[in-house]
Protein backbone atom coordinates (compact mmCIF):
# COMPACT_ATOMS: atom_id res chain seq x y z
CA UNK A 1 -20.28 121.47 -0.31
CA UNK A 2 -18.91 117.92 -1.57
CA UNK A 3 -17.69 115.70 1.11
CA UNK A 4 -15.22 114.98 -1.14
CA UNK A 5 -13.64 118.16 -0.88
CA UNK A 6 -13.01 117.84 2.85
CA UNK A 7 -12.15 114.52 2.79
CA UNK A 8 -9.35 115.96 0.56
CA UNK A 9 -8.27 118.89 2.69
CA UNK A 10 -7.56 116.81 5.53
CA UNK A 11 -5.32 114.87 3.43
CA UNK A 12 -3.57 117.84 1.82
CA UNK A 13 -3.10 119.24 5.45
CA UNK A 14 -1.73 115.77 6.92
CA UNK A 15 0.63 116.01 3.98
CA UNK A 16 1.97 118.85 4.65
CA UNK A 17 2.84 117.71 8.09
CA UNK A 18 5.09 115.26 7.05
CA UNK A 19 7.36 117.72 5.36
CA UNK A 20 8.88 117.47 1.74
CA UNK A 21 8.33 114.61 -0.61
CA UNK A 22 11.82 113.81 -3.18
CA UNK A 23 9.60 112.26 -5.80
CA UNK A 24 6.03 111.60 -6.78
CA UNK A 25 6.18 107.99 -5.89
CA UNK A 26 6.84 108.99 -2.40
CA UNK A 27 3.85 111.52 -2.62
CA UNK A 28 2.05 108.71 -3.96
CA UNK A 29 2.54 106.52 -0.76
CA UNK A 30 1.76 108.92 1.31
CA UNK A 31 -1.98 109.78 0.22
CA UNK A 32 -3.03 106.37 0.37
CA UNK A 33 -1.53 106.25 3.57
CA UNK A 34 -3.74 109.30 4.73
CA UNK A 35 -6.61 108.06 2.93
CA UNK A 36 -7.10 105.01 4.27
CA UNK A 37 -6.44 106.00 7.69
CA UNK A 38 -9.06 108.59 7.16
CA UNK A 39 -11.35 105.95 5.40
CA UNK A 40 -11.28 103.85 8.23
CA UNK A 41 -12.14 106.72 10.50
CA UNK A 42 -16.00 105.56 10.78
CA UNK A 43 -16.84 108.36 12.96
CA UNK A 44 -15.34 111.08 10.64
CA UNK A 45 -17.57 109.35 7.64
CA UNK A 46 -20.56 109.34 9.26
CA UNK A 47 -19.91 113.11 10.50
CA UNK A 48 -19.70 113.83 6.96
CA UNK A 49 -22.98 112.14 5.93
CA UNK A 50 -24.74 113.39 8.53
CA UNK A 51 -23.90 116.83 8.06
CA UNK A 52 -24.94 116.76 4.22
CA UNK A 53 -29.00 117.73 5.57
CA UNK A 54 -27.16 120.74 7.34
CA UNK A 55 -25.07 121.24 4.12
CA UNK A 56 -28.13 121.33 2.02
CA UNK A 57 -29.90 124.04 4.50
CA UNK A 58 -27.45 126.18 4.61
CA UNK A 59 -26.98 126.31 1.33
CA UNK A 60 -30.62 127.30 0.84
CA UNK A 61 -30.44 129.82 3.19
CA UNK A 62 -27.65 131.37 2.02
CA UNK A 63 -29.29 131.31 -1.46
CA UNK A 64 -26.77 129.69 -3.23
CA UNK A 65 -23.98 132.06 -1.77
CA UNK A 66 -20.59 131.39 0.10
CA UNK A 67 -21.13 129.00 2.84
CA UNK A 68 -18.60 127.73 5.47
CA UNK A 69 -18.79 124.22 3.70
C-alpha cells in the first residue's frame, strides 16, 4: 500500500540488472543512482500519488485483505 514500497521495488529490480556488487560502497552508489533517476521521473511520482485514492478503495473493498498494491 505505501508508495514507498514500490518506489523501492523498482530499485531492488534495477539493481539486480546491473549484476553483482564487490562491496557495499559500490551497492551504495548504485541506489542513489537508481533513486534519483527514479526521483526525477515526474511522471512515475505523480502515477504514484494519484493512484493512492485507488489504493485506498481497494483496500476498502477488499476489507483490509491482500490487494495487488
Amino acid at each position: 500500500m505505501n508508495v514507498i514500497e514500490h518506489i523501492w521495488y523498482l530499485i531492488k529490480r534495477k539493481l539486480s540488472n546491473r549484476g553483482i556488487f564487490r562491496n557495499s560502497e559500490e551497492l551504495w552508489v548504485a541506489i542513489r543512482d537508481e533513486w534519483e533517476e527514479l526521483r526525477n521521473d515526474n511522471n512515475l511520482m505523480q502515477n504514484l500519488v494519484n493512484s493512492m485514492r485507488n489504493r485506498m478503495q481497494l483496500i476498502i473493498q477488499q476489507e483490509g485483505n491482500h490487494t495487488r498494491y
